[in-house]
C-alpha atoms as a PDB file:
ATOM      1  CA  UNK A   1     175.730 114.767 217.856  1.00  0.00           C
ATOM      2  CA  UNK A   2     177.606 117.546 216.633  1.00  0.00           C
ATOM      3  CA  UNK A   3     176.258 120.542 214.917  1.00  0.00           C
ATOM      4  CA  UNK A   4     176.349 120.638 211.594  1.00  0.00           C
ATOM      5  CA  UNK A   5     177.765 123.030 209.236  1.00  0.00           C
ATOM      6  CA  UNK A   6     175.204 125.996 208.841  1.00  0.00           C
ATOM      7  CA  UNK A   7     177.299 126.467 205.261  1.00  0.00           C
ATOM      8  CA  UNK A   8     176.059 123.253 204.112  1.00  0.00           C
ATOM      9  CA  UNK A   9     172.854 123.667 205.387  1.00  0.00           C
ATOM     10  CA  UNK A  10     171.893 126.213 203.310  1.00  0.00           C
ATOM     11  CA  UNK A  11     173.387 124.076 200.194  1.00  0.00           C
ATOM     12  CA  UNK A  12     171.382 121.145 201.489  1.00  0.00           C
ATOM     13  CA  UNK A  13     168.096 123.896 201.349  1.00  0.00           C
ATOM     14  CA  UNK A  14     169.398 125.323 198.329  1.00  0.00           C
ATOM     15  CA  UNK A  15     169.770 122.196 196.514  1.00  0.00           C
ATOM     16  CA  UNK A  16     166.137 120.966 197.538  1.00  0.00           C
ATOM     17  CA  UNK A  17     164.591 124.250 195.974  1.00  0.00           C
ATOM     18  CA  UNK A  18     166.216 123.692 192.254  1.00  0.00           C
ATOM     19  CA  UNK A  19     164.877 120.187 192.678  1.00  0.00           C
ATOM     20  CA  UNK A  20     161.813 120.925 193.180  1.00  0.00           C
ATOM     21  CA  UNK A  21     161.451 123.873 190.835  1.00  0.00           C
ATOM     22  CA  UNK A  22     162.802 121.276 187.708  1.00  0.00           C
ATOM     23  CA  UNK A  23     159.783 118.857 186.667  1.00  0.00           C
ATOM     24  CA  UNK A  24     160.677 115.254 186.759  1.00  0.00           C
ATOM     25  CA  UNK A  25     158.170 113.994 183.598  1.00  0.00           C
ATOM     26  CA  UNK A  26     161.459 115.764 181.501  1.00  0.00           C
ATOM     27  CA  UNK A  27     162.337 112.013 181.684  1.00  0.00           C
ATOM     28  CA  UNK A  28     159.442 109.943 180.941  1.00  0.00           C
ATOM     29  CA  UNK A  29     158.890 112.600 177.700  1.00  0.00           C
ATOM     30  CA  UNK A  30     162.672 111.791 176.564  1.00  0.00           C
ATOM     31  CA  UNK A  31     161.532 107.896 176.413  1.00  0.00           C
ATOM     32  CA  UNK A  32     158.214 108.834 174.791  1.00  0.00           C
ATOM     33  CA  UNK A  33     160.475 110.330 172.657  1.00  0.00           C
ATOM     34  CA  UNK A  34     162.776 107.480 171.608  1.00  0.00           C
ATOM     35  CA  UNK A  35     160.131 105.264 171.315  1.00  0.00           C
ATOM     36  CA  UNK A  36     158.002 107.578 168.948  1.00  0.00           C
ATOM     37  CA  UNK A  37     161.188 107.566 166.978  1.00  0.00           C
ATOM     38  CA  UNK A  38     162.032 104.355 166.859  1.00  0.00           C
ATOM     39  CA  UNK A  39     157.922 104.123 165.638  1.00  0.00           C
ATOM     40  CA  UNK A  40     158.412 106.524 162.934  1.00  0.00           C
ATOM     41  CA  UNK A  41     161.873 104.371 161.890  1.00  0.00           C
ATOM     42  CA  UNK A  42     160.523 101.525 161.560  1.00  0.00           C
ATOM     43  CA  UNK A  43     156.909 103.124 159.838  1.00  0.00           C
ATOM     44  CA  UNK A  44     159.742 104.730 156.938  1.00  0.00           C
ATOM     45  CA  UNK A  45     161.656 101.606 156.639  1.00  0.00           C
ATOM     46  CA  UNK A  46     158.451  99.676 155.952  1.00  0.00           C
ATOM     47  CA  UNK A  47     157.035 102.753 153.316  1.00  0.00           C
ATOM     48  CA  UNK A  48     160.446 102.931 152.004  1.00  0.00           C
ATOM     49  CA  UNK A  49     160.422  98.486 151.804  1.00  0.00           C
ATOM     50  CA  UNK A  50     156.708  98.636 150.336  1.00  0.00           C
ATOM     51  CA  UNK A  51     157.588 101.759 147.453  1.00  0.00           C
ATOM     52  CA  UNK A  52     161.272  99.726 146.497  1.00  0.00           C
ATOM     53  CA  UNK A  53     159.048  97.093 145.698  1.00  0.00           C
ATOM     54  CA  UNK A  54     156.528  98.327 143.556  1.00  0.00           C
ATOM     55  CA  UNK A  55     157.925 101.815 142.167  1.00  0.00           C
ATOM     56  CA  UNK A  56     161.915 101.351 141.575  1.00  0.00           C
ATOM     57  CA  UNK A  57     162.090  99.206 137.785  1.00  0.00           C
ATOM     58  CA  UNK A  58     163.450  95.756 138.382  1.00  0.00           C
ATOM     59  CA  UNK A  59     167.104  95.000 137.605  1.00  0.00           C
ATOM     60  CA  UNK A  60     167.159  93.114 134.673  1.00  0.00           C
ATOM     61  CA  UNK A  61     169.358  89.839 135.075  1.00  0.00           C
ATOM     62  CA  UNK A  62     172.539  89.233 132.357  1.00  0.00           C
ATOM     63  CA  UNK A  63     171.887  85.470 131.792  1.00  0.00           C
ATOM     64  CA  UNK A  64     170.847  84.302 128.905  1.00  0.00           C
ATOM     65  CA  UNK A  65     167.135  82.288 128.837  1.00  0.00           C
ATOM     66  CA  UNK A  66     167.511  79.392 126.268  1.00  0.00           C
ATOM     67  CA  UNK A  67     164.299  78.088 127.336  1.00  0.00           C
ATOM     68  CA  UNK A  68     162.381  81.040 126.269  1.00  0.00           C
ATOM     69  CA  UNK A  69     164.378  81.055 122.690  1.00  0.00           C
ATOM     70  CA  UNK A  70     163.927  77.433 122.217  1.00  0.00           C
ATOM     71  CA  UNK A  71     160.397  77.705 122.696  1.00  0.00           C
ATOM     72  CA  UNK A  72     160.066  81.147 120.527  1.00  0.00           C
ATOM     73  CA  UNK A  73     161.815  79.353 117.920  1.00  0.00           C
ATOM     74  CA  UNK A  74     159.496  76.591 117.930  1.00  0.00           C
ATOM     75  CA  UNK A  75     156.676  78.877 117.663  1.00  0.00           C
ATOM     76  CA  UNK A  76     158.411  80.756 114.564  1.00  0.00           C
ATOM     77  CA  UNK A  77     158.355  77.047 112.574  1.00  0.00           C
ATOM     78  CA  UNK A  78     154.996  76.155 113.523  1.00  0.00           C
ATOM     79  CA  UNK A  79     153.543  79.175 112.858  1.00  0.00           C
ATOM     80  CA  UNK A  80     155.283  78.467 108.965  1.00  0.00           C
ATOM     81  CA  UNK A  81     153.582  75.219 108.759  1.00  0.00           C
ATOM     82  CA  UNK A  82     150.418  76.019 109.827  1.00  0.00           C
ATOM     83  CA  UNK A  83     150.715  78.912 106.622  1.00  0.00           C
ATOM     84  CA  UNK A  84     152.239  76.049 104.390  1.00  0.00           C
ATOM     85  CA  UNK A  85     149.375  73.260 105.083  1.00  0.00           C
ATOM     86  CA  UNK A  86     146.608  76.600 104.988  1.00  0.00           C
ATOM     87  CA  UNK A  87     147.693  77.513 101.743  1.00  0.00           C
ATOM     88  CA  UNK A  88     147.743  74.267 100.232  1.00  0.00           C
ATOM     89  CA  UNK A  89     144.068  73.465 101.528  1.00  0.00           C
ATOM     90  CA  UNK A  90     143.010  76.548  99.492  1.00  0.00           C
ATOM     91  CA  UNK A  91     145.169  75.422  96.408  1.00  0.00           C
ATOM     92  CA  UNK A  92     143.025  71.702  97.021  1.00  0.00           C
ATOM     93  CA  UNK A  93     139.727  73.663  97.290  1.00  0.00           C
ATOM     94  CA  UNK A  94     140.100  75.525  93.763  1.00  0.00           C
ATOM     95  CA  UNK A  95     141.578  78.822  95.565  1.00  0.00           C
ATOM     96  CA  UNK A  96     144.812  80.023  93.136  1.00  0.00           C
ATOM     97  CA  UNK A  97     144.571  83.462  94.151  1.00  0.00           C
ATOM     98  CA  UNK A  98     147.821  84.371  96.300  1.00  0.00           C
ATOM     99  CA  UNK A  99     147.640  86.490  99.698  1.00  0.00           C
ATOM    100  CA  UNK A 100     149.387  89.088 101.756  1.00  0.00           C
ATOM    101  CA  UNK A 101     150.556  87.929 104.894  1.00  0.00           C
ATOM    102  CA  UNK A 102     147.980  89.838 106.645  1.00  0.00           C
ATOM    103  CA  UNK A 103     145.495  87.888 104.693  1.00  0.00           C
ATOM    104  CA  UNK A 104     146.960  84.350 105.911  1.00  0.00           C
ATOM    105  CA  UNK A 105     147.923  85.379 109.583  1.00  0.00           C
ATOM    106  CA  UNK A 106     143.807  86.479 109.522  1.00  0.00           C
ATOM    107  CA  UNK A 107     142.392  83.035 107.914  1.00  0.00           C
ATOM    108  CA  UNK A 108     144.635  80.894 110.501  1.00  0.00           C
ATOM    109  CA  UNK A 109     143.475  83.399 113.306  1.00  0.00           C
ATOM    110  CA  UNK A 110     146.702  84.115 114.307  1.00  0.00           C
ATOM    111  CA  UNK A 111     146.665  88.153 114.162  1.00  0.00           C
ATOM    112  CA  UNK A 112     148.481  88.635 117.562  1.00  0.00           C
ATOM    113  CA  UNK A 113     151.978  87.488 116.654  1.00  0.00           C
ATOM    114  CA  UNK A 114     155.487  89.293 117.561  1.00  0.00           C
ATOM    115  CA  UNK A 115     157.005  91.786 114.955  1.00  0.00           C
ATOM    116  CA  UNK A 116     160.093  90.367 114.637  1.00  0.00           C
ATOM    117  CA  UNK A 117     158.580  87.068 114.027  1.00  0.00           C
ATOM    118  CA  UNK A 118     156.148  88.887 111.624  1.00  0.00           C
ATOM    119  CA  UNK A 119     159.196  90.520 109.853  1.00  0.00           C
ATOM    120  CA  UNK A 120     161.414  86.615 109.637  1.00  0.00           C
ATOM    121  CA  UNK A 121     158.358  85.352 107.770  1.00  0.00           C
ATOM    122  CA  UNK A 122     157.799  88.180 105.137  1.00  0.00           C
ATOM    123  CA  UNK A 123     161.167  88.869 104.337  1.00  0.00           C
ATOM    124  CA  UNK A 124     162.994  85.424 104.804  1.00  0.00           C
ATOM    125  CA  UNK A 125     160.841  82.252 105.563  1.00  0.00           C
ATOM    126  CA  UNK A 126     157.772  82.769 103.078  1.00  0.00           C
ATOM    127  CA  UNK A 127     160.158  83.580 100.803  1.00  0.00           C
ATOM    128  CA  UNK A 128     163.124  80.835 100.779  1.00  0.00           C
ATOM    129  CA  UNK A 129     160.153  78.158 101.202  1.00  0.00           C
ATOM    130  CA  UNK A 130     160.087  75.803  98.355  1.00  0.00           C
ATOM    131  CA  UNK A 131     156.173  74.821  98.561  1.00  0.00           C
ATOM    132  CA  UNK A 132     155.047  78.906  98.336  1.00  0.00           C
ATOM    133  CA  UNK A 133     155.572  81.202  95.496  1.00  0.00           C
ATOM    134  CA  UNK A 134     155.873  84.869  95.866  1.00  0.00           C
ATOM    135  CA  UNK A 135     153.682  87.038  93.405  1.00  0.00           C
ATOM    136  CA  UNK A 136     153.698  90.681  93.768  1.00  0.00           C
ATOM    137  CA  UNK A 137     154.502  90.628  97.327  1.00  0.00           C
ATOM    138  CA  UNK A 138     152.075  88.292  97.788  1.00  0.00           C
ATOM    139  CA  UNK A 139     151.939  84.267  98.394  1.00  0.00           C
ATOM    140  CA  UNK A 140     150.740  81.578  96.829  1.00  0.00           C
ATOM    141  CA  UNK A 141     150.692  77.601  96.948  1.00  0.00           C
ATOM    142  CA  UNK A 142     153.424  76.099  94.578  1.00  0.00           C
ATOM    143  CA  UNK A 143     152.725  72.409  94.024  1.00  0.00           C
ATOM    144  CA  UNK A 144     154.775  69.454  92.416  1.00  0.00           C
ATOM    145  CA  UNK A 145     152.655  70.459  88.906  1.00  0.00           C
ATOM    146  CA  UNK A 146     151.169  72.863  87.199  1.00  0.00           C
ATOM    147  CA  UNK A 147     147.074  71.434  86.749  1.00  0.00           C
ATOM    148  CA  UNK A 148     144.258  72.987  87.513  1.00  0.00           C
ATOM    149  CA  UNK A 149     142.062  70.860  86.271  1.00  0.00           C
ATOM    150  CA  UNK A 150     141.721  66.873  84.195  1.00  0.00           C
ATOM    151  CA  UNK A 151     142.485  68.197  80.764  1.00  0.00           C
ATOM    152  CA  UNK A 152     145.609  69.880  82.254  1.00  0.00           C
ATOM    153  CA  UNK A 153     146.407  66.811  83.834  1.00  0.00           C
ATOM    154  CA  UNK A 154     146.840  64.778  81.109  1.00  0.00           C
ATOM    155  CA  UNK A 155     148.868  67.116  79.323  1.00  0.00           C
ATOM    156  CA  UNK A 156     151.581  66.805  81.985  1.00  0.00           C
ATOM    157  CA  UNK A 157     150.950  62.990  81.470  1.00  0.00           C
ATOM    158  CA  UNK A 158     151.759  62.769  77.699  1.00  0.00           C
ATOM    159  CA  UNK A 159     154.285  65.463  77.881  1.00  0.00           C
ATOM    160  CA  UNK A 160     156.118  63.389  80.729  1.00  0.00           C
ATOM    161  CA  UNK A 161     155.833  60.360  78.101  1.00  0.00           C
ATOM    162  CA  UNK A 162     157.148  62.187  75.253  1.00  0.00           C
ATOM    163  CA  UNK A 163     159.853  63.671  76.742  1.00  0.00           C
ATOM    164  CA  UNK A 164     161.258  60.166  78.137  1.00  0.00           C
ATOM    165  CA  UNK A 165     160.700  61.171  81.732  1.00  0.00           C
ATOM    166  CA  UNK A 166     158.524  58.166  82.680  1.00  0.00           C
ATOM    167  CA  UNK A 167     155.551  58.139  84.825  1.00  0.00           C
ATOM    168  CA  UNK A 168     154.818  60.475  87.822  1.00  0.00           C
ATOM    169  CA  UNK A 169     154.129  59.665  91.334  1.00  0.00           C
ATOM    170  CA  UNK A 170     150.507  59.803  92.304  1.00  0.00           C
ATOM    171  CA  UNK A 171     151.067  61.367  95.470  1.00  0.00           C
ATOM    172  CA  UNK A 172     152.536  64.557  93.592  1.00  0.00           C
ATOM    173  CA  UNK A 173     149.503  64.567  91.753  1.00  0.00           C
ATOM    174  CA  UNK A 174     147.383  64.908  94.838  1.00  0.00           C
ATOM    175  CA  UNK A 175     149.397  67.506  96.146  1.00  0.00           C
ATOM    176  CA  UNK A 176     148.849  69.522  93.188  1.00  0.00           C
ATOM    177  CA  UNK A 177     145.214  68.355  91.371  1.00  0.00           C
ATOM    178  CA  UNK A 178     142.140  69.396  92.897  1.00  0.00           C
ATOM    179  CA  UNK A 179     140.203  66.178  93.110  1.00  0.00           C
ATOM    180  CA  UNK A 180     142.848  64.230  92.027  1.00  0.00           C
ATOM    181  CA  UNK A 181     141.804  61.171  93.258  1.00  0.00           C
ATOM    182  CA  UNK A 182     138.082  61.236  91.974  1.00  0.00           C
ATOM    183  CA  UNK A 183     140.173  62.410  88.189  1.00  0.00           C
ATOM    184  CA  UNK A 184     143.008  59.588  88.286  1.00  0.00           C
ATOM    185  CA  UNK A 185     140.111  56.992  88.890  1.00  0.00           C
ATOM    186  CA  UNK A 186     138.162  57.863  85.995  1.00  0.00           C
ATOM    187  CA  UNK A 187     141.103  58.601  83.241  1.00  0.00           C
ATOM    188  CA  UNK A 188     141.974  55.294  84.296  1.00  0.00           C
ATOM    189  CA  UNK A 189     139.016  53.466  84.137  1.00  0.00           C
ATOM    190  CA  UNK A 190     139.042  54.689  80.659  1.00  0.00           C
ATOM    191  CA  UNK A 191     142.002  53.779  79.240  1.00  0.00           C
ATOM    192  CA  UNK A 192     144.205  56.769  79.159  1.00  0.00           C
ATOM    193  CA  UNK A 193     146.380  56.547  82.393  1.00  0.00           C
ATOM    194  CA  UNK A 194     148.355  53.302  83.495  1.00  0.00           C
ATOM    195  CA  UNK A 195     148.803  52.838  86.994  1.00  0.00           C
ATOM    196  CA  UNK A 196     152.053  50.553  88.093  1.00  0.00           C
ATOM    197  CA  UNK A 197     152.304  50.208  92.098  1.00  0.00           C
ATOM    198  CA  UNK A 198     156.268  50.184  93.348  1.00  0.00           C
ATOM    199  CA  UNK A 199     157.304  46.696  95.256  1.00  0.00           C
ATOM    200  CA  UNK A 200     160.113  48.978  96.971  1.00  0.00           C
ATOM    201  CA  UNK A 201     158.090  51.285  98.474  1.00  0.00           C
ATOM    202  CA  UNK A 202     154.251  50.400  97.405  1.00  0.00           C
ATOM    203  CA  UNK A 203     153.574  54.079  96.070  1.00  0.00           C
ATOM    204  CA  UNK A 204     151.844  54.362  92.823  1.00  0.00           C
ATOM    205  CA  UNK A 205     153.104  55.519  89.215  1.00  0.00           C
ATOM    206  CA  UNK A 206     150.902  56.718  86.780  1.00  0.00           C
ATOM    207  CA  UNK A 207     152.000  56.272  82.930  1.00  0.00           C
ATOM    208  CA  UNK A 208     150.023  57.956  79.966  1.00  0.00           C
ATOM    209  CA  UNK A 209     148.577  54.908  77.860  1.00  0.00           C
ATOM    210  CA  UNK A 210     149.988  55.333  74.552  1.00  0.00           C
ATOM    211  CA  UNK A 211     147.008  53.636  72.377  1.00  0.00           C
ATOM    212  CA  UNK A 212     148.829  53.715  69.169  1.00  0.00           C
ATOM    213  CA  UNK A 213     151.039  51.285  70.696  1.00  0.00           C
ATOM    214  CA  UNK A 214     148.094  48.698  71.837  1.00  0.00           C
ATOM    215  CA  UNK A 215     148.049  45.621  70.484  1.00  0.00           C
ATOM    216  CA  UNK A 216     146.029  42.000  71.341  1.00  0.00           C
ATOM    217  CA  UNK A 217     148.244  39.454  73.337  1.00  0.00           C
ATOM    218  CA  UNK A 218     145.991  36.024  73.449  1.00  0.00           C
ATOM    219  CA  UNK A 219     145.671  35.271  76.791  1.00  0.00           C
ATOM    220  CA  UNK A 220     147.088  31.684  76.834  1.00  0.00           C
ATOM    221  CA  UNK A 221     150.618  33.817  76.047  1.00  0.00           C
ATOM    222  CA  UNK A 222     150.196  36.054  78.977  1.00  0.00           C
ATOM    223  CA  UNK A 223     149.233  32.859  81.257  1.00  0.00           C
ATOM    224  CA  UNK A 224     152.784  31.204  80.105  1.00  0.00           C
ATOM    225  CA  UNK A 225     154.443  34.838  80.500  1.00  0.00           C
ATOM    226  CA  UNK A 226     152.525  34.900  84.228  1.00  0.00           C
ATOM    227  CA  UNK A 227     153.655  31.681  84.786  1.00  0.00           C
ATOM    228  CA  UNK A 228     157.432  31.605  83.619  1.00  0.00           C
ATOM    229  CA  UNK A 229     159.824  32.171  86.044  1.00  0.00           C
ATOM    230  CA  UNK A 230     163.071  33.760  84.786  1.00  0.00           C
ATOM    231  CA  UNK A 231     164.787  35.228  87.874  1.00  0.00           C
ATOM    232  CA  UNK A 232     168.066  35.016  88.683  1.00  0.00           C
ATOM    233  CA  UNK A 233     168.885  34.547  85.079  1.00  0.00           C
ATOM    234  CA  UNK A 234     170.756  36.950  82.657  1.00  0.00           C
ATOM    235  CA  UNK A 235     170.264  37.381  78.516  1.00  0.00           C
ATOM    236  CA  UNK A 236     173.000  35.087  77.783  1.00  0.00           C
ATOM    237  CA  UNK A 237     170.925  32.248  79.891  1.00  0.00           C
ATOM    238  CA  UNK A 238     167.891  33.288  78.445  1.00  0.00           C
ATOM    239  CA  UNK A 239     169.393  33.321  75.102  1.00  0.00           C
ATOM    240  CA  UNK A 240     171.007  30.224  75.268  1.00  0.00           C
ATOM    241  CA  UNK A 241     167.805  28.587  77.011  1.00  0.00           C
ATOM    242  CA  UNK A 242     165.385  29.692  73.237  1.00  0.00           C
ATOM    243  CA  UNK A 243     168.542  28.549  71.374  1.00  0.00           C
ATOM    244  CA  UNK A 244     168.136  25.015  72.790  1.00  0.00           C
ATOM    245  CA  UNK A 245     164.541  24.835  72.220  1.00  0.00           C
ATOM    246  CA  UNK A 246     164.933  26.057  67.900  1.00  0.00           C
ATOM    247  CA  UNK A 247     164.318  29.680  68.906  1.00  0.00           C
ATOM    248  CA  UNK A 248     166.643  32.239  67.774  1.00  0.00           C
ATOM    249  CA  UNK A 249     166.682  35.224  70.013  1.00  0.00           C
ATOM    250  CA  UNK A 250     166.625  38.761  68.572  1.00  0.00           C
ATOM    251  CA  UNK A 251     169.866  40.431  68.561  1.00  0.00           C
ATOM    252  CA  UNK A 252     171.092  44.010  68.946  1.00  0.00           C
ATOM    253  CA  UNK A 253     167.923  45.470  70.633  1.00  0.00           C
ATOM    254  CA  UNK A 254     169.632  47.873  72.280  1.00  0.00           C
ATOM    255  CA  UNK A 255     169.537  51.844  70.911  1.00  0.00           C
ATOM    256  CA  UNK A 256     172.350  51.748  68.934  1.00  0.00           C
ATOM    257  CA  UNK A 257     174.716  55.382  69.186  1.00  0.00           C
ATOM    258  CA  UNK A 258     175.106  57.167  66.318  1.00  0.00           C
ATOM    259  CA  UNK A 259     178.265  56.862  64.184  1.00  0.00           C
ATOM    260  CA  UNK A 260     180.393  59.966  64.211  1.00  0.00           C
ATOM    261  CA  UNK A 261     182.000  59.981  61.052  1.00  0.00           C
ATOM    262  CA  UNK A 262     185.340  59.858  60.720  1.00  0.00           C
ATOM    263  CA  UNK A 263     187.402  63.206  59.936  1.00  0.00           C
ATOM    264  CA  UNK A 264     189.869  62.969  57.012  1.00  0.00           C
ATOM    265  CA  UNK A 265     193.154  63.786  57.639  1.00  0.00           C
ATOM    266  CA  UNK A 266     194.183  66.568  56.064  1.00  0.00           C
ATOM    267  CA  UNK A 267     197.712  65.597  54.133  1.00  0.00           C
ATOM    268  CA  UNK A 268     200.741  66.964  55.134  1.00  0.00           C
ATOM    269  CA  UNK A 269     202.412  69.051  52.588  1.00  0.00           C
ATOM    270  CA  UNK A 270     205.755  68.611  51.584  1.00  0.00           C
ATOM    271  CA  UNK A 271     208.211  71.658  51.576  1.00  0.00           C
ATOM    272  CA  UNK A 272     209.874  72.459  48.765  1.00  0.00           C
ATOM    273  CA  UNK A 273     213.556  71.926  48.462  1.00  0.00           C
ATOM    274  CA  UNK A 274     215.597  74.983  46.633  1.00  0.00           C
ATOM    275  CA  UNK A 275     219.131  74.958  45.636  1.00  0.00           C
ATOM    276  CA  UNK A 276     221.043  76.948  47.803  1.00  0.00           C
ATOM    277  CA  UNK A 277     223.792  77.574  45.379  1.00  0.00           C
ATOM    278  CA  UNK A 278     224.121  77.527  41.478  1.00  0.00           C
ATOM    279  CA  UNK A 279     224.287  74.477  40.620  1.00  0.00           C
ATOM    280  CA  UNK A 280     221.540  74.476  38.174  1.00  0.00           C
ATOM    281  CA  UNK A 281     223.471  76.395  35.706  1.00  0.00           C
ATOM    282  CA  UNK A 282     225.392  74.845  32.661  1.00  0.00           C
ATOM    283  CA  UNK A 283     228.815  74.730  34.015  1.00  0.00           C
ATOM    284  CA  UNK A 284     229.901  75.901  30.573  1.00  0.00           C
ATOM    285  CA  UNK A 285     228.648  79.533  31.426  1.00  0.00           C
ATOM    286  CA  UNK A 286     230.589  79.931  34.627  1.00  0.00           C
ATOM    287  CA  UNK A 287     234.257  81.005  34.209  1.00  0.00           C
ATOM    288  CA  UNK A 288     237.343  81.376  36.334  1.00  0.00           C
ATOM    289  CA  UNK A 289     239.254  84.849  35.441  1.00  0.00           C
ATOM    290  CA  UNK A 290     242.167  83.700  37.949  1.00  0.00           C
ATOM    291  CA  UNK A 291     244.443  82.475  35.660  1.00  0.00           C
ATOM    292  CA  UNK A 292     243.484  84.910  32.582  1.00  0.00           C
ATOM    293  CA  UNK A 293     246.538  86.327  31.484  1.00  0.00           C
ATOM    294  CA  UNK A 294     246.668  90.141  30.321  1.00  0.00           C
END
């Protein structure tokens, strides 16, 4: 073999020394390194994932929830007639004093409730309601009638009858009488309130029972009455049926309207006619100086 060069020798030796005197761990530390990095990466992105979560404020979306409006409106108009029915239970039980609102959303235990809401019933619902009445800022139950109690009662009764307005319903009266049913049994029981029951819709009437007016019908009458059968006829065929048997009906039953009398006519006056010219002179008076001679 040939010699080699003693130039590269000594950059074979040369090269052996400056690998020897740089440490080879340089590498393994470098991937220690990267991999503690890639550690501390993925430790941040999972801190920075966990805070996002919790500590940034949620976005808040653009659409509009008709669910959760339905449902509050719902709530509004239940809330109202749960205060309607309340106050008409005290109104039943003898309680005419009105409240605040405070006071009502307190007896129906229903202190918790939104502001607006609050605000719609005070200023707008409570108010525009036709079964409340506002007094002072206050509210109160507002019933068909004004009674209190069984003498007020029947002064709504005859007051109906004199003013032609006929009877009154008796579930109106037990909206608005305190023990109305216990008062309408025993004014009629005495003799002071009729009762007439609908065929249309089988609700009650009560009538104040004029007894200035009663008179004695003998009963075999009201058993032919009972027992008569007139329907489908009119007054002519009633008429004409009492005619037949020697009964002469009684005519013009009906309220007659009163005359309105008659305005005169005032007479037309005449104008006067005056002569124009003068022919009411004596033609002996008038002269012609045309053919005077001088």
């Amino acid at each position: 073999m040939d010699k080699m060069d003693p130039k590269l020798l000594k950059e074979h030796a040369s090269f052996k020394k400056r690998s020897l005197a740089t440490p080879s761990v340089e590498a393994r530390k470098s991937k220690d390194k990267s991999k503690s990095g890639k550690d501390d990466s993925n430790k941040k992105s999972q801190k920075r994932t966990f805070n996002s979560t919790f500590s940034q404020p949620k976005k808040t979306s653009n659409t509009f929830d008709y669910k959760t409006v339905t449902l509050r409106t719902k709530n509004r108009f239940a809330v109202l007639a749960t205060i309607v029915d309340e106050m008409k239970k005290r109104h039943l039980c003898g309680e005419f004093d009105p409240l605040s609102l405070d006071e009502i959303l307190d007896r129906i235990k229903y202190t918790d409730i939104d502001p607006n809401d609050k605000s719609w019933l005070a200023n707008q619902a409570l108010r525009e309601n036709k079964k409340l009445s506002v007094k002072g800022g206050k509210f109160a139950f507002k019933p068909v009638y004004n009674m209190k109690n069984k003498r007020q009662f029947l002064d709504v009764l005859q007051r109906h009858y004199n003013d032609g307005l006929g009877g009154m319903l008796f579930d109106d009266v037990e909206e608005s009488l305190p023990s109305a049913e216990r008062i309408v049994r025993g004014t009629t029981g005495k003799g002071l309130v009729l009762t007439v029951t609908r065929s249309t819709d089988k609700k009650i009437v009560l009538f104040h029972n004029d007894v200035q007016h009663s008179m004695d019908v003998d009963e075999k009458f009201k058993e032919l009455w009972r027992h008569s059968s007139v329907e489908g006829m009119g007054e002519s065929d009633i008429e004409k049926y009492l005619f037949n048997h020697g009964i002469s009906a009684m005519k013009d039953s009906a309220l007659r309207k009163p005359l309105v009398a008659a305005q005169k006519k005032k007479p037309i006056r005449k104008k006067k006619q005056f002569k124009v010219q003068n022919v009411h002179l004596d033609q002996g008076l008038l002269k012609e100086f045309n053919n005077v001679q001088k």
